[in-house]
PDB file of N, CA and C in Angstrom:
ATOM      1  N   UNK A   1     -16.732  -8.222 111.208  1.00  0.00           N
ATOM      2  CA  UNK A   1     -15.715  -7.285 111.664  1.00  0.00           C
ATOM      3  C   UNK A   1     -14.462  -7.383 110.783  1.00  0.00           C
ATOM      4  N   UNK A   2     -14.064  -8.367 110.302  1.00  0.00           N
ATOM      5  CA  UNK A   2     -13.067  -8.959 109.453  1.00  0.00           C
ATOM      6  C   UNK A   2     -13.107  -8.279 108.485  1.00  0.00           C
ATOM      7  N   UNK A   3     -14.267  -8.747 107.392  1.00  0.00           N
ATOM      8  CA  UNK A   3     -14.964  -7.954 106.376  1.00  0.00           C
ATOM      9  C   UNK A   3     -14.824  -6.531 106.079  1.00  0.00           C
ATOM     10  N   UNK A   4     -14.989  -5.691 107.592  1.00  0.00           N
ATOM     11  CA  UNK A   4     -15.259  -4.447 107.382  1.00  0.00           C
ATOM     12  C   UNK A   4     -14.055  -3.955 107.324  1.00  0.00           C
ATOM     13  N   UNK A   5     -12.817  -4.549 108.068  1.00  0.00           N
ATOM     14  CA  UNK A   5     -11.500  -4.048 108.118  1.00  0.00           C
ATOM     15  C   UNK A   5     -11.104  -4.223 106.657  1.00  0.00           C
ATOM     16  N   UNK A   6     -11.581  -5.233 106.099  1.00  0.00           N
ATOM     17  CA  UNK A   6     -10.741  -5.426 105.038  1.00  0.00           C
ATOM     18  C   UNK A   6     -10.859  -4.282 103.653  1.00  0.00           C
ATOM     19  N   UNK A   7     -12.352  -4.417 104.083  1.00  0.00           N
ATOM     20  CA  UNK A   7     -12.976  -3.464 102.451  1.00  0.00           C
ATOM     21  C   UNK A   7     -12.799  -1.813 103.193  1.00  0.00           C
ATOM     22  N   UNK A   8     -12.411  -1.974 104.464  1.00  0.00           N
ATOM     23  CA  UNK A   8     -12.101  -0.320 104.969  1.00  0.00           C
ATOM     24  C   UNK A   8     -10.524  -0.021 104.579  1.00  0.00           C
ATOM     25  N   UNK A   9      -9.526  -1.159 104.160  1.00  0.00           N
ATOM     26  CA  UNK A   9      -8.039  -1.233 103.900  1.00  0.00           C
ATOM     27  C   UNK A   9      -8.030  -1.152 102.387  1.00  0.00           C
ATOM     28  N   UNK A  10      -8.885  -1.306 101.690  1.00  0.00           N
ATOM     29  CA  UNK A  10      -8.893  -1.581 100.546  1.00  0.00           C
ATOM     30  C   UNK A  10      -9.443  -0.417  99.860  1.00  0.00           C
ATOM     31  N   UNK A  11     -10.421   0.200 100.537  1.00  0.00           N
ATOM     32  CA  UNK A  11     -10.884   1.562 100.074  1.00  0.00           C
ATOM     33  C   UNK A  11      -9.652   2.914 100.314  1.00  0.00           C
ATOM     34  N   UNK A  12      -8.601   2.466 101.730  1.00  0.00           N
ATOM     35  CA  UNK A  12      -7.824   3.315 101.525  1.00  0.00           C
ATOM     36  C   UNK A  12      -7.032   3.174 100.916  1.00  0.00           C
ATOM     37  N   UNK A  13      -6.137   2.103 100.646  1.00  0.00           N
ATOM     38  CA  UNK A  13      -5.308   1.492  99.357  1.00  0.00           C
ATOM     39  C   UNK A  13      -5.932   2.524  98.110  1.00  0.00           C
ATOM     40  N   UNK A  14      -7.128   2.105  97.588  1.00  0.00           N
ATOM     41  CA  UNK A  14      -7.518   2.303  96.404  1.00  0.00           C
ATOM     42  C   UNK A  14      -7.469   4.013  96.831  1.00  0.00           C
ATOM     43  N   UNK A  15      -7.723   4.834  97.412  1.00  0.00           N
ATOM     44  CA  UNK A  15      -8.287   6.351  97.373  1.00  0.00           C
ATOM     45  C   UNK A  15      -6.631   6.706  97.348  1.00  0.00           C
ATOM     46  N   UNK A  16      -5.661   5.988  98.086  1.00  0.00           N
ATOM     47  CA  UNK A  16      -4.405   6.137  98.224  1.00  0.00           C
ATOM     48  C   UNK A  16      -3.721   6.816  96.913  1.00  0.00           C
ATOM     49  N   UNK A  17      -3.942   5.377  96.452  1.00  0.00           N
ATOM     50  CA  UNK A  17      -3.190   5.506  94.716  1.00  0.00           C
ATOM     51  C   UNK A  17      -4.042   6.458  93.837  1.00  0.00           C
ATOM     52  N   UNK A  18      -5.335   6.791  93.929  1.00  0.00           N
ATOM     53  CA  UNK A  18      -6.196   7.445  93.002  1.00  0.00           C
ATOM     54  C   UNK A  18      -5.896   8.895  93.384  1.00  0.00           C
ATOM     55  N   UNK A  19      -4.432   9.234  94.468  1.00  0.00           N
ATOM     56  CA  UNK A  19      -4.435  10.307  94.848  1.00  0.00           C
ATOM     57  C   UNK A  19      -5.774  11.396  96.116  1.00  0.00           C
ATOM     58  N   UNK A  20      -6.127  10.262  96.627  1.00  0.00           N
ATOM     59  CA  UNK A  20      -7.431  11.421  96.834  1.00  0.00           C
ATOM     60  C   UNK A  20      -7.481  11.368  98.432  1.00  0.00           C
ATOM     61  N   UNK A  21      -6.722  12.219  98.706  1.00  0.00           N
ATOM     62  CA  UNK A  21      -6.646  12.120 100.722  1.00  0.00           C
ATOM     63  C   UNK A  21      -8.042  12.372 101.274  1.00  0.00           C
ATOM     64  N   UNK A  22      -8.614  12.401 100.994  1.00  0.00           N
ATOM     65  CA  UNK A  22     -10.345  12.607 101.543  1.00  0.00           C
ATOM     66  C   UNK A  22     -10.768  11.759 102.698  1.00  0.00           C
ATOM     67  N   UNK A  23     -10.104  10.199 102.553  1.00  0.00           N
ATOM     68  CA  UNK A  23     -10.653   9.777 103.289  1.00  0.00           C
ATOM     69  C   UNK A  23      -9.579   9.628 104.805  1.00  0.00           C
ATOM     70  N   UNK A  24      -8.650  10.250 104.369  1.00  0.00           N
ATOM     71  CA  UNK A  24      -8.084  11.133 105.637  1.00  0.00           C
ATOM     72  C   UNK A  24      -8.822  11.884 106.690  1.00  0.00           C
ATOM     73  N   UNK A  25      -9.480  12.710 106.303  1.00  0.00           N
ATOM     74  CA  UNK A  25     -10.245  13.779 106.262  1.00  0.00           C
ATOM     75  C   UNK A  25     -11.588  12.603 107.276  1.00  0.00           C
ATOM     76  N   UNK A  26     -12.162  11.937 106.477  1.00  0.00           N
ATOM     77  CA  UNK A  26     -12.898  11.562 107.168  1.00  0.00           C
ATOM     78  C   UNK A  26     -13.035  10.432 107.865  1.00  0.00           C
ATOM     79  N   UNK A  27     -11.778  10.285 108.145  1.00  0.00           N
ATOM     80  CA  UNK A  27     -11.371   8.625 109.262  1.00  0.00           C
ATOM     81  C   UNK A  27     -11.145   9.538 110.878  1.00  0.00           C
ATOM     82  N   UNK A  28     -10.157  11.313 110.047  1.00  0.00           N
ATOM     83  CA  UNK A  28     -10.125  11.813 111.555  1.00  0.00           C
ATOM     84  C   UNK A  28     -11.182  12.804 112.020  1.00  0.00           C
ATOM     85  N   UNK A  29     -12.517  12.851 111.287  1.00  0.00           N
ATOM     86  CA  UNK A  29     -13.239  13.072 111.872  1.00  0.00           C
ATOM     87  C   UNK A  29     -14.356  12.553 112.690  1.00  0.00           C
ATOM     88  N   UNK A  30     -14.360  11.136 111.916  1.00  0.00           N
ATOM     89  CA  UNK A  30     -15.276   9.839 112.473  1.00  0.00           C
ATOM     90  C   UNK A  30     -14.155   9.564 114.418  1.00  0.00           C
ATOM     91  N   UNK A  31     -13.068   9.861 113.341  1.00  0.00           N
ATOM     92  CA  UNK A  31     -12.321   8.645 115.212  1.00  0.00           C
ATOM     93  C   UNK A  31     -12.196  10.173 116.197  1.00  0.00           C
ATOM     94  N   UNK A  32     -12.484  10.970 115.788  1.00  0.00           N
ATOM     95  CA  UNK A  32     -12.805  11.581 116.891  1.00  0.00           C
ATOM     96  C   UNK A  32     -13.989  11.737 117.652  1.00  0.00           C
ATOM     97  N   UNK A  33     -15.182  12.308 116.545  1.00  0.00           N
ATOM     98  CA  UNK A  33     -16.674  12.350 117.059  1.00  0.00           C
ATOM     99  C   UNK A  33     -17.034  11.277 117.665  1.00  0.00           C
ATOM    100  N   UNK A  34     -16.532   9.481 117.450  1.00  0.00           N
ATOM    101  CA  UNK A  34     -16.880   8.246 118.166  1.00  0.00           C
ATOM    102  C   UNK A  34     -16.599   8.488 119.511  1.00  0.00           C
ATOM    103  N   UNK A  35     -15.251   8.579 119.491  1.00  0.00           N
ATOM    104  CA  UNK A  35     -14.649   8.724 121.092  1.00  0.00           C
ATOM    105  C   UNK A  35     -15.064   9.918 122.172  1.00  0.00           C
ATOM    106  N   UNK A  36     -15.264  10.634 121.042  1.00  0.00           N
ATOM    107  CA  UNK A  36     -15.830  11.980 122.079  1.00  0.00           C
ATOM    108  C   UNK A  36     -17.402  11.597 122.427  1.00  0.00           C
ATOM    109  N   UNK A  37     -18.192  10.388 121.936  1.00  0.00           N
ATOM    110  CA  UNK A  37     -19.331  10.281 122.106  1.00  0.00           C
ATOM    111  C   UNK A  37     -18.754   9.349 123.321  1.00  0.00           C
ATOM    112  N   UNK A  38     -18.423   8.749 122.979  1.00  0.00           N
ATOM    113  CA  UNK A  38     -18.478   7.253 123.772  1.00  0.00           C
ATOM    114  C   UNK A  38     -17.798   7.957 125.158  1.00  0.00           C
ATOM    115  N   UNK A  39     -16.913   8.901 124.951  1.00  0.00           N
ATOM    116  CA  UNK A  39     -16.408   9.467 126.087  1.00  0.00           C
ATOM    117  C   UNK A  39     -17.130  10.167 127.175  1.00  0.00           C
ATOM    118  N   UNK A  40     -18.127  10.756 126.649  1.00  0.00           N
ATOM    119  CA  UNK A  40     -19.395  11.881 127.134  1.00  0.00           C
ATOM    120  C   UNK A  40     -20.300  10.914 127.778  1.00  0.00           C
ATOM    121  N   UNK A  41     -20.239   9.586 127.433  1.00  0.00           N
ATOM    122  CA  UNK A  41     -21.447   8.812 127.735  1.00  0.00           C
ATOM    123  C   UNK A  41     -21.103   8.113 129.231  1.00  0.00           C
ATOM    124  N   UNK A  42     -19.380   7.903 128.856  1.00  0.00           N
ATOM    125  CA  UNK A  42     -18.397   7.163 130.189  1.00  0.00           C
ATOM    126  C   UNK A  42     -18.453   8.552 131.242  1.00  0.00           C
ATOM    127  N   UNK A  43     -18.371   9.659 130.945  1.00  0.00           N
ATOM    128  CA  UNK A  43     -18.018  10.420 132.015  1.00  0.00           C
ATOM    129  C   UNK A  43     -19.712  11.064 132.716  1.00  0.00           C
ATOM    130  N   UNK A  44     -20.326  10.711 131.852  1.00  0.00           N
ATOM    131  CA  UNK A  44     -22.144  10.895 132.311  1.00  0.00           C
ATOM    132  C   UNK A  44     -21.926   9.638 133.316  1.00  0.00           C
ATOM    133  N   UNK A  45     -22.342   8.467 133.052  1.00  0.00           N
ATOM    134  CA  UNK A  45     -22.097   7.265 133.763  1.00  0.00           C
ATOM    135  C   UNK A  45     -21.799   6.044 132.866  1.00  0.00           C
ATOM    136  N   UNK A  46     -20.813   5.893 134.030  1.00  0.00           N
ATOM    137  CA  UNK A  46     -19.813   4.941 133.798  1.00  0.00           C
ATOM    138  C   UNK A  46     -20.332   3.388 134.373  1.00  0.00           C
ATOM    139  N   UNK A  47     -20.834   3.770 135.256  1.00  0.00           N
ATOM    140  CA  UNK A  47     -21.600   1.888 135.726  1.00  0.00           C
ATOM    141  C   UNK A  47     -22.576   1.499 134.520  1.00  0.00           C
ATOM    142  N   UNK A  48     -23.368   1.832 133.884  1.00  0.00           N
ATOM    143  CA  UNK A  48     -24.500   1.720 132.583  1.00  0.00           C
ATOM    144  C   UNK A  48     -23.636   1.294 131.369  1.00  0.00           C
ATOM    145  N   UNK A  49     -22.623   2.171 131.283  1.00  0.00           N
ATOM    146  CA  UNK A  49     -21.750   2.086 130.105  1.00  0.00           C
ATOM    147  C   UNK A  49     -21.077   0.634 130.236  1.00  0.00           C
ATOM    148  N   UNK A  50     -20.339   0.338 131.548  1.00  0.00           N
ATOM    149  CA  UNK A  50     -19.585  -0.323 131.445  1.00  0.00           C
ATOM    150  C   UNK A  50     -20.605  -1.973 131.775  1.00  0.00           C
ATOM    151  N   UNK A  51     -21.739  -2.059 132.052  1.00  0.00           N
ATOM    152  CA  UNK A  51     -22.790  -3.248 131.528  1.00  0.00           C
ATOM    153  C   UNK A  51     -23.177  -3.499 131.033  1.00  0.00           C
ATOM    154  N   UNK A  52     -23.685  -2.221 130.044  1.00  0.00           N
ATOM    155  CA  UNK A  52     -23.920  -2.013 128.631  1.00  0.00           C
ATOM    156  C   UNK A  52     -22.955  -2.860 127.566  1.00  0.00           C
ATOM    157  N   UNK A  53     -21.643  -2.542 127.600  1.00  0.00           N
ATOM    158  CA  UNK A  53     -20.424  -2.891 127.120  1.00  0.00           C
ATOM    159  C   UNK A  53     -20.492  -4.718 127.023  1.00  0.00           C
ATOM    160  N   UNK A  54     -20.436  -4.566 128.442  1.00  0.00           N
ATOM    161  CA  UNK A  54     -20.374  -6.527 128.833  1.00  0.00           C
ATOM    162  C   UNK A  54     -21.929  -7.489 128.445  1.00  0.00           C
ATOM    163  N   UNK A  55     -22.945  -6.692 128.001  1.00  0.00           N
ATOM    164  CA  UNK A  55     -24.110  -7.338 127.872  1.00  0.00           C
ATOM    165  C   UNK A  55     -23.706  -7.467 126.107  1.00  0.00           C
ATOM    166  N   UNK A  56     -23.310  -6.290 125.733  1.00  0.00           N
ATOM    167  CA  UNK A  56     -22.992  -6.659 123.802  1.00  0.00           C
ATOM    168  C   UNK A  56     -22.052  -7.741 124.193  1.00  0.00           C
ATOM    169  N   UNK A  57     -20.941  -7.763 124.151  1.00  0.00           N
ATOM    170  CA  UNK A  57     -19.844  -8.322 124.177  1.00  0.00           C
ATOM    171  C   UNK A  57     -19.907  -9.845 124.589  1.00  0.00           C
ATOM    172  N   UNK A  58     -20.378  -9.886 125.554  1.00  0.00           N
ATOM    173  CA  UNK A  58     -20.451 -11.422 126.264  1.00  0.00           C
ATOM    174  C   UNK A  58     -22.241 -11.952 126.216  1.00  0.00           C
ATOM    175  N   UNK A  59     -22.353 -13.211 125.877  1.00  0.00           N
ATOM    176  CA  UNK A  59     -23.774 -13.847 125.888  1.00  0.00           C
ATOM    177  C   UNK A  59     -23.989 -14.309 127.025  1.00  0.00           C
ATOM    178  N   UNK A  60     -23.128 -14.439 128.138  1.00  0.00           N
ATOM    179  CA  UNK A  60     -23.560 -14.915 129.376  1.00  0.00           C
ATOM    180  C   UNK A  60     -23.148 -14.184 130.223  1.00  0.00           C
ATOM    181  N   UNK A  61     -23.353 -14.804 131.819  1.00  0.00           N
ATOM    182  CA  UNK A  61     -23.027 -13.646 132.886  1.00  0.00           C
ATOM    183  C   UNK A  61     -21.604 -13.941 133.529  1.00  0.00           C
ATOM    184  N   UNK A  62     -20.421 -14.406 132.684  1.00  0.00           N
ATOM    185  CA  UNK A  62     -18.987 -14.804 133.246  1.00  0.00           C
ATOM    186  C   UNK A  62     -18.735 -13.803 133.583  1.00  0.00           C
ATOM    187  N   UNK A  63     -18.685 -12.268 133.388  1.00  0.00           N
ATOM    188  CA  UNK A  63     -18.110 -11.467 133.309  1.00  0.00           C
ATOM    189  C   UNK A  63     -18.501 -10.794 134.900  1.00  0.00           C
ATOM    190  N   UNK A  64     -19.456 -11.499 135.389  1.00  0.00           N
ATOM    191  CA  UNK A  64     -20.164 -10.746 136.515  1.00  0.00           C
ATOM    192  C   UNK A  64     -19.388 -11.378 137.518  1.00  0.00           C
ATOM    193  N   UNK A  65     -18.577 -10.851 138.472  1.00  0.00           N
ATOM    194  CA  UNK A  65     -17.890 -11.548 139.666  1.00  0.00           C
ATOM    195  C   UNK A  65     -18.321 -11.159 141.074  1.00  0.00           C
ATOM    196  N   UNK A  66     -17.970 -12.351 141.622  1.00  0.00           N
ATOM    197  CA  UNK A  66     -18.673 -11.936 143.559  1.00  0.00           C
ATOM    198  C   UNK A  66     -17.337 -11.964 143.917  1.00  0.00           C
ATOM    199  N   UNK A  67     -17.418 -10.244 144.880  1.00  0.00           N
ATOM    200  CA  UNK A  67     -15.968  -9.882 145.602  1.00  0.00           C
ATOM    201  C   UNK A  67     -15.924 -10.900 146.682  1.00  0.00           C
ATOM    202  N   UNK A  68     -16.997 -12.011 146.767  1.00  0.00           N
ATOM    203  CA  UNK A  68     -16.563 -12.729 148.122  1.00  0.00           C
ATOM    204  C   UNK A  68     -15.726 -14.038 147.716  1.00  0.00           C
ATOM    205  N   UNK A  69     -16.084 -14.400 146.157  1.00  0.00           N
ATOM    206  CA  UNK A  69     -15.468 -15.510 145.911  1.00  0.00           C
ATOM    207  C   UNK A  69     -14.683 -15.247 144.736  1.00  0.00           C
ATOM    208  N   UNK A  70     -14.573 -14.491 144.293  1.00  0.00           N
ATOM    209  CA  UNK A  70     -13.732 -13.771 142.760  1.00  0.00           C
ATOM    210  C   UNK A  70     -12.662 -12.879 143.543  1.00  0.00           C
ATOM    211  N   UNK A  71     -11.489 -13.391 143.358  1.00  0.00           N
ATOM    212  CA  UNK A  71     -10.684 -12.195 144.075  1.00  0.00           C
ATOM    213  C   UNK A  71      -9.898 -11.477 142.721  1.00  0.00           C
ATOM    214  N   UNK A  72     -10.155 -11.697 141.605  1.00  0.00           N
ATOM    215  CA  UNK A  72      -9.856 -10.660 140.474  1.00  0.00           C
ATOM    216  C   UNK A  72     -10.725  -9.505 140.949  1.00  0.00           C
ATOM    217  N   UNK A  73     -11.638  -9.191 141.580  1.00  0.00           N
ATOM    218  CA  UNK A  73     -12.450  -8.409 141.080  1.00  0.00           C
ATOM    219  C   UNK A  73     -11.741  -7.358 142.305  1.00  0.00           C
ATOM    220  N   UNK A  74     -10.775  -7.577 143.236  1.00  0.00           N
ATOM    221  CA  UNK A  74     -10.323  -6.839 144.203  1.00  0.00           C
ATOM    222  C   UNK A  74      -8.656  -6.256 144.052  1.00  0.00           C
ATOM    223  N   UNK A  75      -8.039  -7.215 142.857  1.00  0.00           N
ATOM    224  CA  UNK A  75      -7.125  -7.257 141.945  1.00  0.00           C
ATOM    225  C   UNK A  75      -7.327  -6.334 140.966  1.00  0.00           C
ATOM    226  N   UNK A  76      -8.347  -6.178 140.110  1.00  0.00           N
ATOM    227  CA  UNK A  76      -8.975  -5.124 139.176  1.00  0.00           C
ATOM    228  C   UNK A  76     -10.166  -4.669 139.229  1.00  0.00           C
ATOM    229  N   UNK A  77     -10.472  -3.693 139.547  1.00  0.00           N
ATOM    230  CA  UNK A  77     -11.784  -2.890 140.290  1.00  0.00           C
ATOM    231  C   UNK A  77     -12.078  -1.999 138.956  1.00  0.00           C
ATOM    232  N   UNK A  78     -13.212  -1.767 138.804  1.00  0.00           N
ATOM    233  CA  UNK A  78     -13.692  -1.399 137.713  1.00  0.00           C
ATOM    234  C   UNK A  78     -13.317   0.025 137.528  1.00  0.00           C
ATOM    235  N   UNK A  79     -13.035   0.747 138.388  1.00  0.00           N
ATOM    236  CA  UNK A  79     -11.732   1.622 138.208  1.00  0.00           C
ATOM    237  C   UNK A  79     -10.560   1.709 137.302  1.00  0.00           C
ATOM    238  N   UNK A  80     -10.168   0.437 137.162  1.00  0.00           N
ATOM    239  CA  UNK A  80      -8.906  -0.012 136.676  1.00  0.00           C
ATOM    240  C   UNK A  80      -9.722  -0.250 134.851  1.00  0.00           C
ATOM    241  N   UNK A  81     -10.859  -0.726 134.984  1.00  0.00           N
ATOM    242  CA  UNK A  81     -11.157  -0.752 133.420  1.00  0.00           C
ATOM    243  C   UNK A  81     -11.441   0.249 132.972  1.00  0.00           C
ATOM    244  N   UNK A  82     -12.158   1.623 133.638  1.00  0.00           N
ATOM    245  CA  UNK A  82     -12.315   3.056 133.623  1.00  0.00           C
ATOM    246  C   UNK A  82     -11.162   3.629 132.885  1.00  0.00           C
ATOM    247  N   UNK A  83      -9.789   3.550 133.553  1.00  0.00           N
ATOM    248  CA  UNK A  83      -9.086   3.932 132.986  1.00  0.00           C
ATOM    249  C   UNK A  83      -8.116   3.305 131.748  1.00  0.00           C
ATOM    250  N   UNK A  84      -8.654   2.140 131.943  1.00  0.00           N
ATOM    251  CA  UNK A  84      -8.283   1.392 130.164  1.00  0.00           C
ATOM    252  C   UNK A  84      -8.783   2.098 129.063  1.00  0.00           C
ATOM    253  N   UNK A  85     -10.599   2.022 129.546  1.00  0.00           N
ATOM    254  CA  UNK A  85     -11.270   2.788 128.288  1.00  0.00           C
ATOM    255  C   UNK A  85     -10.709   4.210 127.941  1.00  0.00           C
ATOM    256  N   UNK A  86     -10.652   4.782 129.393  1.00  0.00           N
ATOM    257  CA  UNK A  86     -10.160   6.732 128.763  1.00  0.00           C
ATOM    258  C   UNK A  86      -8.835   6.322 127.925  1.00  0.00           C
ATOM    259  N   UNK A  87      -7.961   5.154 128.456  1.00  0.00           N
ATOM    260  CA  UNK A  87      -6.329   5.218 127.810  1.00  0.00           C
ATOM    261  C   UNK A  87      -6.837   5.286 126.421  1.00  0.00           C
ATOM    262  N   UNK A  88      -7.199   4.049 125.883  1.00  0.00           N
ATOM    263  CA  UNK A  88      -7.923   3.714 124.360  1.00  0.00           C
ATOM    264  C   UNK A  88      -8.440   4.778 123.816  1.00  0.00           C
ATOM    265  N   UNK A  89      -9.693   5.744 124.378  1.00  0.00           N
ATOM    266  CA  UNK A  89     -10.242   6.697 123.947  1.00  0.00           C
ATOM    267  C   UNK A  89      -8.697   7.420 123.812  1.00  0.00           C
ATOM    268  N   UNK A  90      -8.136   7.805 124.100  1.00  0.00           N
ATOM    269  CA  UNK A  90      -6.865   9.255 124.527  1.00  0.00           C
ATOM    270  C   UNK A  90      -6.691   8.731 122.919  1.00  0.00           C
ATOM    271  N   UNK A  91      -6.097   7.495 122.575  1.00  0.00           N
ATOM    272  CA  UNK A  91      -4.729   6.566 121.562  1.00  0.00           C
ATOM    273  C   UNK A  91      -5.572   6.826 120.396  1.00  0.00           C
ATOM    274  N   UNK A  92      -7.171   6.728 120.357  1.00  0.00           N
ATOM    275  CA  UNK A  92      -7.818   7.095 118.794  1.00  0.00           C
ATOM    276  C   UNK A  92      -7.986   8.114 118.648  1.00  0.00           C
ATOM    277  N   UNK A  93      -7.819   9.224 119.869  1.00  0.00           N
ATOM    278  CA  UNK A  93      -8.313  10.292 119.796  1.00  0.00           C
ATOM    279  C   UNK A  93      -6.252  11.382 118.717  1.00  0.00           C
ATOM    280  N   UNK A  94      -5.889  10.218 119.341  1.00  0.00           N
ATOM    281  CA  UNK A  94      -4.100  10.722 118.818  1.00  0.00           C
ATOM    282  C   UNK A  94      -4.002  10.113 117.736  1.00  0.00           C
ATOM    283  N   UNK A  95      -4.633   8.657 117.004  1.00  0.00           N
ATOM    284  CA  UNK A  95      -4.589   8.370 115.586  1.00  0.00           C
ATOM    285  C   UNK A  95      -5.346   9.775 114.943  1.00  0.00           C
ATOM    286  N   UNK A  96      -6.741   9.650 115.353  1.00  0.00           N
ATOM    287  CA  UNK A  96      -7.166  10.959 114.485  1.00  0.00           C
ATOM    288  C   UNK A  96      -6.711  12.081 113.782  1.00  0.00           C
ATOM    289  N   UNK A  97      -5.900  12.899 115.327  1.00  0.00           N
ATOM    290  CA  UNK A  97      -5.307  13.687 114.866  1.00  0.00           C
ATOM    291  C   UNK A  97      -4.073  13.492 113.522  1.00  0.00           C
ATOM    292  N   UNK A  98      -3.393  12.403 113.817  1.00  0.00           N
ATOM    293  CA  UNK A  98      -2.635  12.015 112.958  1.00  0.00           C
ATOM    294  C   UNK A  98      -3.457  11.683 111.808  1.00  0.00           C
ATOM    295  N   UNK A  99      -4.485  11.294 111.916  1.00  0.00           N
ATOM    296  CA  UNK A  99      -4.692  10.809 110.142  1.00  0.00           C
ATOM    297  C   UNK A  99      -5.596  12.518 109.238  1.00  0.00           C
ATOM    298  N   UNK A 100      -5.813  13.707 110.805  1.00  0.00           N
ATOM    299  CA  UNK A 100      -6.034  15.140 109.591  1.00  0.00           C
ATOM    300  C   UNK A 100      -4.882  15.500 109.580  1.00  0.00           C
ATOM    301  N   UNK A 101      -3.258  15.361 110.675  1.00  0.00           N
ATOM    302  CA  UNK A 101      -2.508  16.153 110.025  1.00  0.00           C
ATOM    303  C   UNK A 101      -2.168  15.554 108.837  1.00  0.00           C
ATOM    304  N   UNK A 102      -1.745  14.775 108.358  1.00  0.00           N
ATOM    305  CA  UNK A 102      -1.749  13.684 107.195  1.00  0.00           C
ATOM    306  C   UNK A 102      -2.618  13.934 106.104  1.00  0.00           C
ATOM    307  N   UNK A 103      -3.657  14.547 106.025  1.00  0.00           N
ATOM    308  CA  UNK A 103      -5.058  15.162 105.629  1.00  0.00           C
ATOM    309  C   UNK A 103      -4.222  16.299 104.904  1.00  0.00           C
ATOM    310  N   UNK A 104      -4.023  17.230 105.918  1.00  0.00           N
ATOM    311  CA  UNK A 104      -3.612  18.654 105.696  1.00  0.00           C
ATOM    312  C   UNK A 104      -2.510  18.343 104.766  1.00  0.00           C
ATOM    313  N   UNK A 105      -1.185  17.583 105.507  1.00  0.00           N
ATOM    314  CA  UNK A 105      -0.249  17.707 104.520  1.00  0.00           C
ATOM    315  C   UNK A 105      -0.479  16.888 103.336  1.00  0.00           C
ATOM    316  N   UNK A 106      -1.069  16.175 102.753  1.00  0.00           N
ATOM    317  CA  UNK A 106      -1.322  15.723 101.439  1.00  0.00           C
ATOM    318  C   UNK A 106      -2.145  16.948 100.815  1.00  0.00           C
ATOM    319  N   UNK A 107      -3.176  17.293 101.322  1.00  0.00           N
ATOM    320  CA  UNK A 107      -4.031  18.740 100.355  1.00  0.00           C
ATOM    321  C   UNK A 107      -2.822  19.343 100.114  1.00  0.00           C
ATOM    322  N   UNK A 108      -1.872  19.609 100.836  1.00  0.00           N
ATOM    323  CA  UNK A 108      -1.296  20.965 100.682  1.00  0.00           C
ATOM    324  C   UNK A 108      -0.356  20.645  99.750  1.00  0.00           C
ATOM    325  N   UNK A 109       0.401  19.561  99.800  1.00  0.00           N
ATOM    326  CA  UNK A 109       1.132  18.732  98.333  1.00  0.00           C
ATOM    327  C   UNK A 109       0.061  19.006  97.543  1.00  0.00           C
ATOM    328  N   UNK A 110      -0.661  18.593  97.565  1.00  0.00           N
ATOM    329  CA  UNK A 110      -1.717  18.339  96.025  1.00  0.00           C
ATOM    330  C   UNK A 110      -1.213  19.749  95.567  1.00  0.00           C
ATOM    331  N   UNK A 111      -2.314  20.743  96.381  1.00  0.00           N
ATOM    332  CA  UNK A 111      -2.272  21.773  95.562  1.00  0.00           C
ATOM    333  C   UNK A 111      -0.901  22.708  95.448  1.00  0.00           C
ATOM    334  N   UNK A 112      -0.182  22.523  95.933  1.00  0.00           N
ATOM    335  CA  UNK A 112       1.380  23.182  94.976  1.00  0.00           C
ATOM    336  C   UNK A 112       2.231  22.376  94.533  1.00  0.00           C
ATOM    337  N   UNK A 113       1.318  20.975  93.941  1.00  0.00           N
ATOM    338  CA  UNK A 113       2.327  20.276  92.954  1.00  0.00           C
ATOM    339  C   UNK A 113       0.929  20.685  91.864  1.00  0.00           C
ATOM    340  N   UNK A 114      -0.038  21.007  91.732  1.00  0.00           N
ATOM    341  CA  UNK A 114      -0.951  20.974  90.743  1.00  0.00           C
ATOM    342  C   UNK A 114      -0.742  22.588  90.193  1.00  0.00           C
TER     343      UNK A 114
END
């Protein structure tokens, strides 16, 4: 994950200076189509998604709580993580946009400084 951030910072660095907004272009079309997937999948169902989630993420079953002896789980109801994920989805779905308007206005420099 490290790795990928890095050579994904480094490819925009480099496309940066080489002038070439492209990958503008296609950071806000990736961070949208992700979220709009992942979003379609949460609002189909959301109990699958959200075990799905905790079975990648975690190798064991900590994450699984009994409302009789876990009182987090009456503190934060999976409701409450529901709307974490839509918040997150909303925040990439608003980088996106920001990285085509950013898109747009660099093409549009390019071509009436060229």
């Amino acid at each position: 994950l490290i790795i990928s951030g890095i050579l994904s910072l480094a490819g925009i660095i480099y496309r940066h200076f080489k002038k070439n907004p492209g990958y503008l272009l296609l950071s806000g079309i990736l961070t949208v189509a992700i979220p709009a997937a992942l979003g379609a999948l949460i609002a189909l169902n959301w109990e699958t998604v959200f075990v799905l989630f905790h079975k990648i993420v975690f190798h064991n079953n900590y994450w699984i709580f009994d409302a009789a002896t876990d009182p987090v789980i009456t503190i934060l109801p999976d409701t409450f993580f529901m709307h974490c994920a839509l918040m997150i989805l909303a925040l990439v779905v608003l980088g996106s946009i920001i990285c085509l308007l950013a898109y747009r206005h660099a093409k549009h420099k390019k071509t009436h400084t060229a």
